[in-house]
PDB file of N, CA and C in Angstrom:
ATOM      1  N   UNK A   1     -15.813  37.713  35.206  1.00  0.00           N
ATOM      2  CA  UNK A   1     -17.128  37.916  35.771  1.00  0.00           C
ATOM      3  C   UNK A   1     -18.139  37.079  34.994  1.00  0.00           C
ATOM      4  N   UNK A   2     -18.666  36.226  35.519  1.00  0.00           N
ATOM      5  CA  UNK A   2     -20.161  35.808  35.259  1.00  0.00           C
ATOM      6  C   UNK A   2     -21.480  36.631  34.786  1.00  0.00           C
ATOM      7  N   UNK A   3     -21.944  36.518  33.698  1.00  0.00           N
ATOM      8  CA  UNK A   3     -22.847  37.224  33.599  1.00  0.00           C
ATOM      9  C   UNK A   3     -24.140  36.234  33.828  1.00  0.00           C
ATOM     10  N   UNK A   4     -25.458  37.287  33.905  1.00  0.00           N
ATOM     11  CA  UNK A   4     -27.073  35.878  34.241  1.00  0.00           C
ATOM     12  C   UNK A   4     -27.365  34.724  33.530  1.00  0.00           C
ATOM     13  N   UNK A   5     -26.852  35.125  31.898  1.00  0.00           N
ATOM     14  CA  UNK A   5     -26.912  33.552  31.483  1.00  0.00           C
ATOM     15  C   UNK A   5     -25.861  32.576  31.965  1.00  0.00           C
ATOM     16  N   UNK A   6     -25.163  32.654  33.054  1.00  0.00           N
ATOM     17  CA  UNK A   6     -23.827  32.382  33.355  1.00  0.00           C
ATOM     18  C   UNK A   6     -22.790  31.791  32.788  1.00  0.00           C
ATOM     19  N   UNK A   7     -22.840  32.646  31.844  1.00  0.00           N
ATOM     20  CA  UNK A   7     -21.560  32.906  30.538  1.00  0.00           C
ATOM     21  C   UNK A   7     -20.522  33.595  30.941  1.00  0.00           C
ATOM     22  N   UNK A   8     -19.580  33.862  30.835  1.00  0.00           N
ATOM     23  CA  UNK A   8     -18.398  34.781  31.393  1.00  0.00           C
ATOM     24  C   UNK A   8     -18.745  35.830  30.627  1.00  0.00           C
ATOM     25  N   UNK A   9     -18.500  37.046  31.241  1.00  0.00           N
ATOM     26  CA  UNK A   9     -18.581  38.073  30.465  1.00  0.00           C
ATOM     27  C   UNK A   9     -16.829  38.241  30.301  1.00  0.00           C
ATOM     28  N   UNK A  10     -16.444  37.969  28.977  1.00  0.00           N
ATOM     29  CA  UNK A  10     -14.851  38.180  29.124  1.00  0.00           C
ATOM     30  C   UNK A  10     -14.247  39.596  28.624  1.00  0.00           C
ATOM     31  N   UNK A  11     -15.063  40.278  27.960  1.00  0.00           N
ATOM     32  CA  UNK A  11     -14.673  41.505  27.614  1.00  0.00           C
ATOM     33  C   UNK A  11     -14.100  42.674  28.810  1.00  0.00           C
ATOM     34  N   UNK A  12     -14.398  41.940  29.903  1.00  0.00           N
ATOM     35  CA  UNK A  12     -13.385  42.863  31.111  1.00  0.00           C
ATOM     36  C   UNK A  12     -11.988  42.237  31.691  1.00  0.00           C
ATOM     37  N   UNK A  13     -12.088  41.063  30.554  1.00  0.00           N
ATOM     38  CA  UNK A  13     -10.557  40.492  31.146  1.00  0.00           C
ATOM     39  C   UNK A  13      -9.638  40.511  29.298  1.00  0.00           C
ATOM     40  N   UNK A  14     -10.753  40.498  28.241  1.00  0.00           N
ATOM     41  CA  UNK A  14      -9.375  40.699  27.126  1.00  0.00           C
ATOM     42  C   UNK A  14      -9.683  42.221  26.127  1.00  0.00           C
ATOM     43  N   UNK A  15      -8.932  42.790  25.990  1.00  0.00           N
ATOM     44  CA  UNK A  15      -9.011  44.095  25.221  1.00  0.00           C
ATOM     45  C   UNK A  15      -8.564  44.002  23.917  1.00  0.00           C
ATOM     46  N   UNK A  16      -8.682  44.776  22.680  1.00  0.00           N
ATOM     47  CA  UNK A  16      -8.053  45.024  21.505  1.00  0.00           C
ATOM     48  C   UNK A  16      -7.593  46.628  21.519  1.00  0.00           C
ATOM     49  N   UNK A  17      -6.425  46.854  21.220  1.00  0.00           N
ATOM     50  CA  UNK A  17      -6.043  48.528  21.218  1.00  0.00           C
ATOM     51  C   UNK A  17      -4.929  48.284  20.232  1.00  0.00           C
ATOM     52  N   UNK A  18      -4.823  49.173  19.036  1.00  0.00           N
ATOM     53  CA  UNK A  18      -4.126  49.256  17.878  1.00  0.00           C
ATOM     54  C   UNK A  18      -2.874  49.348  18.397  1.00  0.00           C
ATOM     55  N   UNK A  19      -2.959  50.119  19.631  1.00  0.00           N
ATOM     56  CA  UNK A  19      -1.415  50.371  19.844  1.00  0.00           C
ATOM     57  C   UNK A  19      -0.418  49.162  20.724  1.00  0.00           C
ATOM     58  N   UNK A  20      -1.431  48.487  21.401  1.00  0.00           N
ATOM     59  CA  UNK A  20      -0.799  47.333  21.901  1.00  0.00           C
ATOM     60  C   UNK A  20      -1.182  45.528  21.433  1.00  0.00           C
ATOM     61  N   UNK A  21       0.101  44.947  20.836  1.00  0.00           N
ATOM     62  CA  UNK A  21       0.085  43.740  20.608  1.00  0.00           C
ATOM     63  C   UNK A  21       0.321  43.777  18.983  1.00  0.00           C
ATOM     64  N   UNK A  22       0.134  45.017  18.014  1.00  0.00           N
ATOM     65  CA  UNK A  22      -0.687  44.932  16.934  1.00  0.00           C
ATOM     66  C   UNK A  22      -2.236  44.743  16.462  1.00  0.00           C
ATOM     67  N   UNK A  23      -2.568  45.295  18.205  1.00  0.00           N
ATOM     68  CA  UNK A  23      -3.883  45.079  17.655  1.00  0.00           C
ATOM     69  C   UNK A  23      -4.966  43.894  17.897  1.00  0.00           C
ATOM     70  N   UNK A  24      -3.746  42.549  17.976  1.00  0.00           N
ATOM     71  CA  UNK A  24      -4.179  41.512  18.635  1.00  0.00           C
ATOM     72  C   UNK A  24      -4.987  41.149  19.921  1.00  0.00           C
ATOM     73  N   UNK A  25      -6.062  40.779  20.152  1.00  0.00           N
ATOM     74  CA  UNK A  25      -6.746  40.531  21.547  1.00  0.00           C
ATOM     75  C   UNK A  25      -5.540  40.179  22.652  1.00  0.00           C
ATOM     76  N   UNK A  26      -5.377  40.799  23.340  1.00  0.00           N
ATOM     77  CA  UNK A  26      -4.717  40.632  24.608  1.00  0.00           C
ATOM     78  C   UNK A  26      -5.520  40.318  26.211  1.00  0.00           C
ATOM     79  N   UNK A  27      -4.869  39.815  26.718  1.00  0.00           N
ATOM     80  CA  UNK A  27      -5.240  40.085  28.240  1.00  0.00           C
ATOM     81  C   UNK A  27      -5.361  41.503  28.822  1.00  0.00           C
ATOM     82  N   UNK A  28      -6.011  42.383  29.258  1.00  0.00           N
ATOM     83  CA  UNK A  28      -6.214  43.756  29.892  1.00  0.00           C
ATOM     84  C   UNK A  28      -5.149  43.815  30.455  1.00  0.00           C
ATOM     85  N   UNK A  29      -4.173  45.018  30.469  1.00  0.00           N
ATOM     86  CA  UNK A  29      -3.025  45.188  31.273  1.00  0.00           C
ATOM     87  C   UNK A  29      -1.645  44.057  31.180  1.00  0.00           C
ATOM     88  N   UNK A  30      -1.992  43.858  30.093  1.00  0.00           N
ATOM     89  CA  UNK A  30      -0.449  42.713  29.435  1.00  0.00           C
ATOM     90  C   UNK A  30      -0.515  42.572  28.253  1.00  0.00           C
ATOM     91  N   UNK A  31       0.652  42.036  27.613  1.00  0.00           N
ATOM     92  CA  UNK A  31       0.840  41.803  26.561  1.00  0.00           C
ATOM     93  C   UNK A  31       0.932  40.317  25.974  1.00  0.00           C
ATOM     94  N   UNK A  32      -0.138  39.578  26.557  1.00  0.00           N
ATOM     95  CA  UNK A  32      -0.013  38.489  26.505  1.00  0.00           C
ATOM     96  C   UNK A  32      -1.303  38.377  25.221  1.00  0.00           C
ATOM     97  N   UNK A  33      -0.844  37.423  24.377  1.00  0.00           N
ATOM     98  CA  UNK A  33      -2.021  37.361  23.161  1.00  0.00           C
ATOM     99  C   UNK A  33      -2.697  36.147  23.979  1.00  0.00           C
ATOM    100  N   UNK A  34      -4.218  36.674  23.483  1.00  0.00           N
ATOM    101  CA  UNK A  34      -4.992  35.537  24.092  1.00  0.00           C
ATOM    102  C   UNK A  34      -4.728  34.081  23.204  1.00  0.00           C
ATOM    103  N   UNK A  35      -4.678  34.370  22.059  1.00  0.00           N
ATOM    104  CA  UNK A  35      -4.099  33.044  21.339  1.00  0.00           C
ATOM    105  C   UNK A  35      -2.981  32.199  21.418  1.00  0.00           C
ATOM    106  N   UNK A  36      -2.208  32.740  21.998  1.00  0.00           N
ATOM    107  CA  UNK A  36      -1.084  32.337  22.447  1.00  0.00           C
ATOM    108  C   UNK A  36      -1.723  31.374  23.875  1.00  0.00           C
ATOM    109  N   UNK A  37      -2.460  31.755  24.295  1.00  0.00           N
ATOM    110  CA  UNK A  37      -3.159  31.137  25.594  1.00  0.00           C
ATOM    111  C   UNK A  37      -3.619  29.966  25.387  1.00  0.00           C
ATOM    112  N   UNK A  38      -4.293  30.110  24.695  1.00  0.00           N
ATOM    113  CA  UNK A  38      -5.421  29.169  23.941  1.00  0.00           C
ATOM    114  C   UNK A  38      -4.545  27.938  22.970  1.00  0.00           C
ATOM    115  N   UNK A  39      -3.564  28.268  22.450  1.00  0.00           N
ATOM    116  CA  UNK A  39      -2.966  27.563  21.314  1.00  0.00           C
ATOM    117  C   UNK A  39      -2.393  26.764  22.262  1.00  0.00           C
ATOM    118  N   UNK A  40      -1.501  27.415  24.000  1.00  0.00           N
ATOM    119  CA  UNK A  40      -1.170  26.558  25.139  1.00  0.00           C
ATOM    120  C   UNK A  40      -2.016  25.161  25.063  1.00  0.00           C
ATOM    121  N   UNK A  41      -3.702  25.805  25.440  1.00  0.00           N
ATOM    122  CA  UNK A  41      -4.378  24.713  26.089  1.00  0.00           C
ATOM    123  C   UNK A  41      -4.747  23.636  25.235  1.00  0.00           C
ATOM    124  N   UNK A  42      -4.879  24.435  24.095  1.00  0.00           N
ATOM    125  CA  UNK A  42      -5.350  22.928  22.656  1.00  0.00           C
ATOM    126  C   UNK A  42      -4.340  22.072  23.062  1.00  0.00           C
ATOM    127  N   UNK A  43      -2.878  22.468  23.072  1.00  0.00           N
ATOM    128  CA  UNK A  43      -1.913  21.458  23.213  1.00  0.00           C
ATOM    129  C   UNK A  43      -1.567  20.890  24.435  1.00  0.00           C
ATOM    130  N   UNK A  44      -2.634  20.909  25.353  1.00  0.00           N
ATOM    131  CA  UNK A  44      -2.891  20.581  26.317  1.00  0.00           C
ATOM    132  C   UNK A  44      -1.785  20.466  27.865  1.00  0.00           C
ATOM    133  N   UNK A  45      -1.530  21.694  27.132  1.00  0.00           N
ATOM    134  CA  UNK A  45      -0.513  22.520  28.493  1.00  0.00           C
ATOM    135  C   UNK A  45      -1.437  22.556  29.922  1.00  0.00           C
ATOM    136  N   UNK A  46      -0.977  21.839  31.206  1.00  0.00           N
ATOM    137  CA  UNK A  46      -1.939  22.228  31.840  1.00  0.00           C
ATOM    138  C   UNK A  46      -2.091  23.637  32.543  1.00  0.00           C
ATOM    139  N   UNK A  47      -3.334  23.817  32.612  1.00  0.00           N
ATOM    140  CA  UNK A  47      -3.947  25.148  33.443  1.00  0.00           C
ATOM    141  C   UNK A  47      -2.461  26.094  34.283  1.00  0.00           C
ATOM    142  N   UNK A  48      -1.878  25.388  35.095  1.00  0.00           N
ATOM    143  CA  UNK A  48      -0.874  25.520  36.284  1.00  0.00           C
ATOM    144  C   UNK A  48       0.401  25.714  35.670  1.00  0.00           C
ATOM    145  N   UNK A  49       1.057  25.200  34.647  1.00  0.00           N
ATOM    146  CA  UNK A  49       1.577  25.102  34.167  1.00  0.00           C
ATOM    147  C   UNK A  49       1.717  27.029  32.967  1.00  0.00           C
ATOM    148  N   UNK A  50       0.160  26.816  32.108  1.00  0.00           N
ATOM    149  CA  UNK A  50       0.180  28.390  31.806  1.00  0.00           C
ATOM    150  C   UNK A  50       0.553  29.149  32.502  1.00  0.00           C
ATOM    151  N   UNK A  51      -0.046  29.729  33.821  1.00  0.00           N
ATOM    152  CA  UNK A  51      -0.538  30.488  34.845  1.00  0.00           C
ATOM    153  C   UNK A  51       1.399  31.042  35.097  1.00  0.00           C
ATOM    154  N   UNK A  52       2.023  29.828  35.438  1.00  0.00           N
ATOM    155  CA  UNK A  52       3.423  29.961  35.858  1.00  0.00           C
ATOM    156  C   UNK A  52       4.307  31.033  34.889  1.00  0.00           C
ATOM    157  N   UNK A  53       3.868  30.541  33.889  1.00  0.00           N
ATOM    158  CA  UNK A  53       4.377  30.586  32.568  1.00  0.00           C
ATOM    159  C   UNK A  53       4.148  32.390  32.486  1.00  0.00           C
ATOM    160  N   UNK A  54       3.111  32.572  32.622  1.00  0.00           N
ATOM    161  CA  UNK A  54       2.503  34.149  32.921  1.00  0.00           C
ATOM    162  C   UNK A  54       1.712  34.532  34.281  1.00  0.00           C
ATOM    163  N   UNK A  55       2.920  35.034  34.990  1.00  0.00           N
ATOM    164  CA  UNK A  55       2.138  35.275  36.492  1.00  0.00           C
ATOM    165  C   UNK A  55       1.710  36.606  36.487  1.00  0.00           C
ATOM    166  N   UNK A  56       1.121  37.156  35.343  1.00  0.00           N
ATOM    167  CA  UNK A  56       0.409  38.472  35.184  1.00  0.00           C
ATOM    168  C   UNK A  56      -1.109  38.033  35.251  1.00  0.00           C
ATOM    169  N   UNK A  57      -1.196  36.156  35.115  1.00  0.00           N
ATOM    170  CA  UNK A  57      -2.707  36.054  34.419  1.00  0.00           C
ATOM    171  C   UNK A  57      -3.121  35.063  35.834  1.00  0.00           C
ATOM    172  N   UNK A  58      -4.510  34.807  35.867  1.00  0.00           N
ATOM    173  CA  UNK A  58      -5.018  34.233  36.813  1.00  0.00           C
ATOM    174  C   UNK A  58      -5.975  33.222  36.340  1.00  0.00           C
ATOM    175  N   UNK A  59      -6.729  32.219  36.697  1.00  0.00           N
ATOM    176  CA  UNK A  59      -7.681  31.055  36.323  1.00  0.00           C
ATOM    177  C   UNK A  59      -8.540  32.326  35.605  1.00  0.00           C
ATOM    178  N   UNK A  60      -9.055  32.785  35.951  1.00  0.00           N
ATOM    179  CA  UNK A  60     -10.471  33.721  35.378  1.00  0.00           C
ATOM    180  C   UNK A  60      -9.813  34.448  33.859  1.00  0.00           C
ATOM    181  N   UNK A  61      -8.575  34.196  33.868  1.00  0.00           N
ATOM    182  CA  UNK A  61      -8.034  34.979  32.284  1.00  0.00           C
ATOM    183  C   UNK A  61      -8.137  33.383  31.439  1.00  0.00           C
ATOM    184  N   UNK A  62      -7.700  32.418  31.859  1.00  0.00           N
ATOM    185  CA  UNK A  62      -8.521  31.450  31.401  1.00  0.00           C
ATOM    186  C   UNK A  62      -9.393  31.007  30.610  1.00  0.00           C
ATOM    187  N   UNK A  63     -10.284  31.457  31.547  1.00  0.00           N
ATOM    188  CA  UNK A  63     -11.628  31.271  31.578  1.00  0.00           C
ATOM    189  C   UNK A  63     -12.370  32.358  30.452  1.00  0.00           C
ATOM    190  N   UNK A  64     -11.562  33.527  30.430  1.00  0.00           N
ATOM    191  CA  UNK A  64     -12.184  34.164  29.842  1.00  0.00           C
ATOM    192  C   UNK A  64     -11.366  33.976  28.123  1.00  0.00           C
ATOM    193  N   UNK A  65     -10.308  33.688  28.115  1.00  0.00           N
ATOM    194  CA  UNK A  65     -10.302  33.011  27.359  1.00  0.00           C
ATOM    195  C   UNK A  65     -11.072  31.898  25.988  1.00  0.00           C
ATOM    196  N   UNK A  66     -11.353  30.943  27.231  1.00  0.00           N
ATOM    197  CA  UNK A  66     -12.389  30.061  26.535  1.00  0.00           C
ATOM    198  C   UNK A  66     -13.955  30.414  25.740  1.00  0.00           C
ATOM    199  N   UNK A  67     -13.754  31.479  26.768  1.00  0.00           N
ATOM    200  CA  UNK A  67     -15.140  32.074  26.876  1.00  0.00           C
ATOM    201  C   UNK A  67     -15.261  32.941  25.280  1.00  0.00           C
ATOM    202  N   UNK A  68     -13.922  33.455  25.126  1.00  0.00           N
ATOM    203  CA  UNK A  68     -13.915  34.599  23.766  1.00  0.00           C
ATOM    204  C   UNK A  68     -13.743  33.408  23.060  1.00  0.00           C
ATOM    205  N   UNK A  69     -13.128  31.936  22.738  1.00  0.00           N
ATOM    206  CA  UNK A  69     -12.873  31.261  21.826  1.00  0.00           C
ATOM    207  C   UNK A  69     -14.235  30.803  20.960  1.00  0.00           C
ATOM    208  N   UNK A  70     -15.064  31.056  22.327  1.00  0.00           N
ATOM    209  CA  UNK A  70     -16.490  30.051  22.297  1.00  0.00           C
ATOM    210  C   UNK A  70     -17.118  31.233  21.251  1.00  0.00           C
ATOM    211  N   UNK A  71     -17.404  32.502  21.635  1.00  0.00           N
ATOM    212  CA  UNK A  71     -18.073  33.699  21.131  1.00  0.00           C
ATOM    213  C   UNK A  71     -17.808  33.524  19.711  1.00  0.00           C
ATOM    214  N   UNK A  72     -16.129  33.263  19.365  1.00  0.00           N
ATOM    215  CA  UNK A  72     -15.692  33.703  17.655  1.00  0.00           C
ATOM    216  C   UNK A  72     -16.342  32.610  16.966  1.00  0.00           C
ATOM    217  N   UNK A  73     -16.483  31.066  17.866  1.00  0.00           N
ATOM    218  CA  UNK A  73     -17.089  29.855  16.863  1.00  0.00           C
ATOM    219  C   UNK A  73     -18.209  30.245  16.696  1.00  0.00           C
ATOM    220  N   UNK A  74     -19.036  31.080  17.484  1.00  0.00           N
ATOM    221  CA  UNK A  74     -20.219  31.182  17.065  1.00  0.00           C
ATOM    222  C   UNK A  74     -20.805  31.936  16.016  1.00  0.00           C
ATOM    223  N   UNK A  75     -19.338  32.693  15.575  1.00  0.00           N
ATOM    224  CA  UNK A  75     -19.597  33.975  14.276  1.00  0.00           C
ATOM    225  C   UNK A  75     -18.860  33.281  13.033  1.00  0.00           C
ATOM    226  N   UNK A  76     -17.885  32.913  13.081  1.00  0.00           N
ATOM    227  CA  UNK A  76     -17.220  32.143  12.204  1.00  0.00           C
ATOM    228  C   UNK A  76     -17.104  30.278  11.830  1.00  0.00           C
ATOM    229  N   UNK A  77     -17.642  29.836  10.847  1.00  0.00           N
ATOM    230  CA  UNK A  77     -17.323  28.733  10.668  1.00  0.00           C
ATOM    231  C   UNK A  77     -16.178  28.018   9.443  1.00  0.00           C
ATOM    232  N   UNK A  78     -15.921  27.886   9.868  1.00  0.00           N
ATOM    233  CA  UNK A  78     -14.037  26.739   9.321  1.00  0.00           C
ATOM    234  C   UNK A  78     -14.365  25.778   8.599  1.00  0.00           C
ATOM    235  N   UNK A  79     -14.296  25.543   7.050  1.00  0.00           N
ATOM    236  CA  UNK A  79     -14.658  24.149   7.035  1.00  0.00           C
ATOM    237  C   UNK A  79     -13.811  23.199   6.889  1.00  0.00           C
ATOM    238  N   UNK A  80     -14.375  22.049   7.293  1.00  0.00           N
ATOM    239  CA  UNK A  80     -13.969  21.046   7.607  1.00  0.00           C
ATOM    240  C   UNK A  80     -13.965  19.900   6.517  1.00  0.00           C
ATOM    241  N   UNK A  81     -12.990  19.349   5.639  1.00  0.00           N
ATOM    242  CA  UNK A  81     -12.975  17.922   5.007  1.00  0.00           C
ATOM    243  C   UNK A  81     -13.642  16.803   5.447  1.00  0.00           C
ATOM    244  N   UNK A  82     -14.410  16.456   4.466  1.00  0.00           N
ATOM    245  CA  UNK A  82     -14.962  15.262   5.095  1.00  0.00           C
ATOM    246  C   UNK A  82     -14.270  14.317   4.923  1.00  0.00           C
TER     247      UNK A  82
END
């Protein structure tokens, strides 16, 4: 879902629950780690290709995806070697 700043609101597509994954951010209703998603696309698995891979998930798990990757850079910074 889109929220007004038209940001994804992704917190209705990934959950955290102690009892499932370890705890790990998952997709709602699977056991799919969102990092596992994400670690796909860095390595530039395409889109169609994921999706197959997990036909529990849809473009918008994706999306929401990206969307939580974007949220954590904005709390955490990594540094980087110059």
């Amino acid at each position: 879902m889109v929220v007004e700043d038209g940001t994804m609101d992704w917190r209705e597509l990934i959950t955290v629950d102690p009892k499932v994954c370890h705890g790990r951010p998952c997709f709602a209703g699977t056991r799919v780690l969102v990092s596992v998603v994400l670690d796909n696309m860095a390595a530039g698995v395409p889109n169609e290709e994921i999706l197959a891979s997990y036909p529990s998930l849809n473009a918008a798990h994706l999306r929401a995806a990206i969307a939580y990757a974007a949220e954590l850079a904005k709390e955490r910074v990594l540094p980087i070697p110059a």
